[in-house]
C-alpha atoms as a PDB file:
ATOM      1  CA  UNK A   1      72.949 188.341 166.901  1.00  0.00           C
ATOM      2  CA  UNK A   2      75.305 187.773 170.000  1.00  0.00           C
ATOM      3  CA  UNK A   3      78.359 185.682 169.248  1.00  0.00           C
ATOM      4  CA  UNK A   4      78.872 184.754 172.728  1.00  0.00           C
ATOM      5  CA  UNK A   5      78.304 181.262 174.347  1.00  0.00           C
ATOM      6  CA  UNK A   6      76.274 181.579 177.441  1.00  0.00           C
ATOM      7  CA  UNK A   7      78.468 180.717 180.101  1.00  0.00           C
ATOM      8  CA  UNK A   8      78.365 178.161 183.157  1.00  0.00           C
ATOM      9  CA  UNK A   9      79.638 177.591 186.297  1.00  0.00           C
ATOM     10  CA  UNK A  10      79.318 173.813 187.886  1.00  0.00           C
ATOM     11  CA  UNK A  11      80.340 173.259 191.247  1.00  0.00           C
ATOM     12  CA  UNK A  12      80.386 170.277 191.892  1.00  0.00           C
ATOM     13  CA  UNK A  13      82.877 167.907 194.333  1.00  0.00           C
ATOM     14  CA  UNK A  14      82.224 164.783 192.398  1.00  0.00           C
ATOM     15  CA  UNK A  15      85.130 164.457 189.856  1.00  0.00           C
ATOM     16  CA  UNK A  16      83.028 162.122 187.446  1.00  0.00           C
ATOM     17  CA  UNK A  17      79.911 163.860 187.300  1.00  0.00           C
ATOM     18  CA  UNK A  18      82.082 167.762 187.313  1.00  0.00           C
ATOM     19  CA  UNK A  19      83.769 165.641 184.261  1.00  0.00           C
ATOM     20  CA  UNK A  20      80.935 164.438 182.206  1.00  0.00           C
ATOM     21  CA  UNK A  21      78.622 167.838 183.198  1.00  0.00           C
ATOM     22  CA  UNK A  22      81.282 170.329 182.117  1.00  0.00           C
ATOM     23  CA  UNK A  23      81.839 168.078 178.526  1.00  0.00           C
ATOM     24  CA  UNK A  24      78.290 167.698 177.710  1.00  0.00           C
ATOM     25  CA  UNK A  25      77.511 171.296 178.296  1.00  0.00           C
ATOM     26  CA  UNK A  26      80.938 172.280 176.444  1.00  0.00           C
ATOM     27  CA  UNK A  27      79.732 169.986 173.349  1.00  0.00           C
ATOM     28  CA  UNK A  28      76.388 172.005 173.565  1.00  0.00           C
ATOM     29  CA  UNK A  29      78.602 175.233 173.071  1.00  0.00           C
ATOM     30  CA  UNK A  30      78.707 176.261 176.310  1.00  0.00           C
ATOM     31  CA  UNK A  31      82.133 177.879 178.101  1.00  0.00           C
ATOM     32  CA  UNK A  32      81.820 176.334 181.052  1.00  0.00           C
ATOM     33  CA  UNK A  33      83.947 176.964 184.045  1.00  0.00           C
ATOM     34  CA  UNK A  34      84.060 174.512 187.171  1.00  0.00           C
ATOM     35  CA  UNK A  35      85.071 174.066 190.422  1.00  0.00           C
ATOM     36  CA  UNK A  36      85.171 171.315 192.906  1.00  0.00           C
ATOM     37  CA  UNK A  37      84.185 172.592 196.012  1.00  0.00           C
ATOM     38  CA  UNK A  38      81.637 175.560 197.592  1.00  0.00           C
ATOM     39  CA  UNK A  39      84.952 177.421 198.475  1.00  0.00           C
ATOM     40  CA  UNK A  40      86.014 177.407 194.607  1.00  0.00           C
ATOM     41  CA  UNK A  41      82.655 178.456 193.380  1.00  0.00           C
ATOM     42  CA  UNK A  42      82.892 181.467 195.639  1.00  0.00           C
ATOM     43  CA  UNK A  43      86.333 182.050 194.580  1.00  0.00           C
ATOM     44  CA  UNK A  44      85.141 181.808 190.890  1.00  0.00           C
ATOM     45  CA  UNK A  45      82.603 184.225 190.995  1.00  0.00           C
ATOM     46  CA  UNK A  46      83.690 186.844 192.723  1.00  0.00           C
ATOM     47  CA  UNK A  47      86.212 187.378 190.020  1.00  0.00           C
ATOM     48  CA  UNK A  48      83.961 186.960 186.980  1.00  0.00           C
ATOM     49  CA  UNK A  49      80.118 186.830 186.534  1.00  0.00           C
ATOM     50  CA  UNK A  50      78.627 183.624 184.351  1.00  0.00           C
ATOM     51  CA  UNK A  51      74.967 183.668 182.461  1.00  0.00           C
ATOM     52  CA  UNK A  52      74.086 180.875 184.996  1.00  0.00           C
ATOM     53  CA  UNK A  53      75.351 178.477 187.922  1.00  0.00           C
ATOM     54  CA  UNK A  54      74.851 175.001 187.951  1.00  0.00           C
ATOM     55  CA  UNK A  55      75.525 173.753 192.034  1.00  0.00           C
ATOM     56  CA  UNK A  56      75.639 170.781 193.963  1.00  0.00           C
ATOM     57  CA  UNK A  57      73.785 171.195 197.234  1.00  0.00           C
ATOM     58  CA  UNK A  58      76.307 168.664 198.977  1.00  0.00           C
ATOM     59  CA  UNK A  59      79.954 170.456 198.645  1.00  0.00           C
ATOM     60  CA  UNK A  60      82.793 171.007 201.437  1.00  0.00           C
ATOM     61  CA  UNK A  61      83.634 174.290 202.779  1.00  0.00           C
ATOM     62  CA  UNK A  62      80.437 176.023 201.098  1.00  0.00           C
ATOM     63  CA  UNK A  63      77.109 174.166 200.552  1.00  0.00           C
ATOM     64  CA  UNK A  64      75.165 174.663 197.133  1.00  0.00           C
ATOM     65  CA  UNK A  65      72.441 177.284 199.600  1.00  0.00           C
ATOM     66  CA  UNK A  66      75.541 179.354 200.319  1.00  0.00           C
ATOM     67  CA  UNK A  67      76.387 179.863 196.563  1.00  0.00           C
ATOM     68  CA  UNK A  68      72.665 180.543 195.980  1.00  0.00           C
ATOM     69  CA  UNK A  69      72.507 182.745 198.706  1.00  0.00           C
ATOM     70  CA  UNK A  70      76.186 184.575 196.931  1.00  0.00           C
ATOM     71  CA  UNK A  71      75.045 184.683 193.529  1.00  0.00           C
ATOM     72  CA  UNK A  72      71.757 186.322 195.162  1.00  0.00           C
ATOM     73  CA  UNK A  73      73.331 188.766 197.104  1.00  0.00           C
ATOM     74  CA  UNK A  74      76.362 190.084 195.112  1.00  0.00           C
ATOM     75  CA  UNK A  75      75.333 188.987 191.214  1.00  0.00           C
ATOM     76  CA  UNK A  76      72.065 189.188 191.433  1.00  0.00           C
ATOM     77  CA  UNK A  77      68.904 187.579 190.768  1.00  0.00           C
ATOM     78  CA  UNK A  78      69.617 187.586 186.588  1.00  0.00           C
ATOM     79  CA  UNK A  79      72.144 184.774 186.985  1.00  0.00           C
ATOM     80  CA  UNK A  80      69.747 181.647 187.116  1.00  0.00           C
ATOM     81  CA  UNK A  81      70.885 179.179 189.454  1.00  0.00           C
ATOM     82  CA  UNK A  82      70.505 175.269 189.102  1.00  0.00           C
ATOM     83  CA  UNK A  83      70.819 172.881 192.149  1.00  0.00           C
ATOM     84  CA  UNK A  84      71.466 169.375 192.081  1.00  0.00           C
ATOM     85  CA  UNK A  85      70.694 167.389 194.729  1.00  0.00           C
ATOM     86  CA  UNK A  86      71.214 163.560 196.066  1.00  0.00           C
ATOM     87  CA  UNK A  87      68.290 161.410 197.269  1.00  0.00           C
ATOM     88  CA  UNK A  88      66.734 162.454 200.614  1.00  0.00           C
ATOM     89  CA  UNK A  89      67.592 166.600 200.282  1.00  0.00           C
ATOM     90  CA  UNK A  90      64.080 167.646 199.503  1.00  0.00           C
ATOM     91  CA  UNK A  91      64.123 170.121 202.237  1.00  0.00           C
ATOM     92  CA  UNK A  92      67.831 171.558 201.096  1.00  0.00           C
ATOM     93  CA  UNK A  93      65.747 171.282 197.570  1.00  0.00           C
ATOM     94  CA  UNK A  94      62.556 173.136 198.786  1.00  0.00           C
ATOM     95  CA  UNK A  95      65.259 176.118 200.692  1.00  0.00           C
ATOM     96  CA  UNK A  96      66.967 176.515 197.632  1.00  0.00           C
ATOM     97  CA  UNK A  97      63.684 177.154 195.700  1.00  0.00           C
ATOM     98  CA  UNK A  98      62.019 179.360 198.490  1.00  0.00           C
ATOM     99  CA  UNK A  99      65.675 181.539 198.236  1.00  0.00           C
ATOM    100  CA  UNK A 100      65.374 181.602 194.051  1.00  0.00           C
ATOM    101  CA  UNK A 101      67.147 178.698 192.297  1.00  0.00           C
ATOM    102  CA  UNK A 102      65.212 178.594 189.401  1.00  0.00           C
ATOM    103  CA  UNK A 103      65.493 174.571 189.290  1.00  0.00           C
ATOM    104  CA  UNK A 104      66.634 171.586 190.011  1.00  0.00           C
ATOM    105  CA  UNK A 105      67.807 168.320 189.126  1.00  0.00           C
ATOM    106  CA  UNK A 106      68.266 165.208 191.197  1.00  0.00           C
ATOM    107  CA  UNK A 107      71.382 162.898 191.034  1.00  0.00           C
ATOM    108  CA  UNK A 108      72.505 160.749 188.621  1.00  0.00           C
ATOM    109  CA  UNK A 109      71.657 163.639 186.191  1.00  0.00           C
ATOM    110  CA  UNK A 110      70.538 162.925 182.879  1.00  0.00           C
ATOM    111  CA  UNK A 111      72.315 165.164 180.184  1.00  0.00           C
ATOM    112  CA  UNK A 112      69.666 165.554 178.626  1.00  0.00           C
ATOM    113  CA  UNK A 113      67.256 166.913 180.796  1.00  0.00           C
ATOM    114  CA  UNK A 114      69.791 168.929 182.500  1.00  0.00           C
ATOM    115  CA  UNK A 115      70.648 170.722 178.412  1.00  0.00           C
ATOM    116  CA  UNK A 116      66.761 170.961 177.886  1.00  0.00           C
ATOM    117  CA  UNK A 117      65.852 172.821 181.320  1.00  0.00           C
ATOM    118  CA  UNK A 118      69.508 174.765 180.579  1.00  0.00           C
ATOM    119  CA  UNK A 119      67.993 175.984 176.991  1.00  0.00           C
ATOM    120  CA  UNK A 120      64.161 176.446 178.586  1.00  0.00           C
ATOM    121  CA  UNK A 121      65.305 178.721 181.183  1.00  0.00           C
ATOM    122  CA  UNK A 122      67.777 181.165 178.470  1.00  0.00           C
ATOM    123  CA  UNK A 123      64.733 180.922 176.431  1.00  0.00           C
ATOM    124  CA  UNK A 124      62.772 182.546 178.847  1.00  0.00           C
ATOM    125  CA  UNK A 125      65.311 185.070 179.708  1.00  0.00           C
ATOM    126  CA  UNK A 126      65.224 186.396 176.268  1.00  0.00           C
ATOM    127  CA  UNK A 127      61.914 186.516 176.000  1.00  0.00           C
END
């Protein structure tokens, strides 16, 4: 059986939701790494390669499509990628889907859902 915690990524500029996102999914037994803006994310995983990325569409320097678009191109399409968007970004919603986020949630997120669609998605990459 593997040992290790799947590991996340959030990027997310929002302090309070980076805050409650990265304790939830840390509670869940998740290592969970953040960062607070596009430019972080980028920074973050071109030094180390996480299970799965959870991004906000909305960030400064780097939107959430450019860290799909990263974790496409240099990671590659194993690392599941989660967007979370505001109200009114369906079409940044419907890009990120056409280029292969493999979800999304809308903001406020609900812990909850976000940890069951988390767990659904590992689930189907192990089986």
């Amino acid at each position: 059986m593997n040992t290790k915690s799947p590991s996340i990524l959030i990027a997310e500029d929002e302090a309070l939701t980076l805050k409650v996102l990265s304790y939830r999914l840390q509670k869940e037994g998740f290592e969970v790494q953040t960062a607070s803006d596009g430019r972080q994310a980028l920074a973050v995983l071109s030094q180390s390669k996480p299970d799965m990325v959870l991004t906000d569409l909305l960030m400064p320097h780097h939107t959430g499509l450019e860290v799909l678009s990263y974790v496409k191109e240099h990671l590659g399409d194993e690392i599941p990628v989660l967007v979370l968007s505001g109200m009114g970004q369906e079409e940044a919603v419907a890009e990120a889907l056409k280029r292969g986020a493999a979800g999304y949630l809308e903001k406020p997120v609900n812990p909850n859902e976000l940890i069951s669609l988390i767990r659904k998605i590992f689930q189907e990459e192990l089986s």
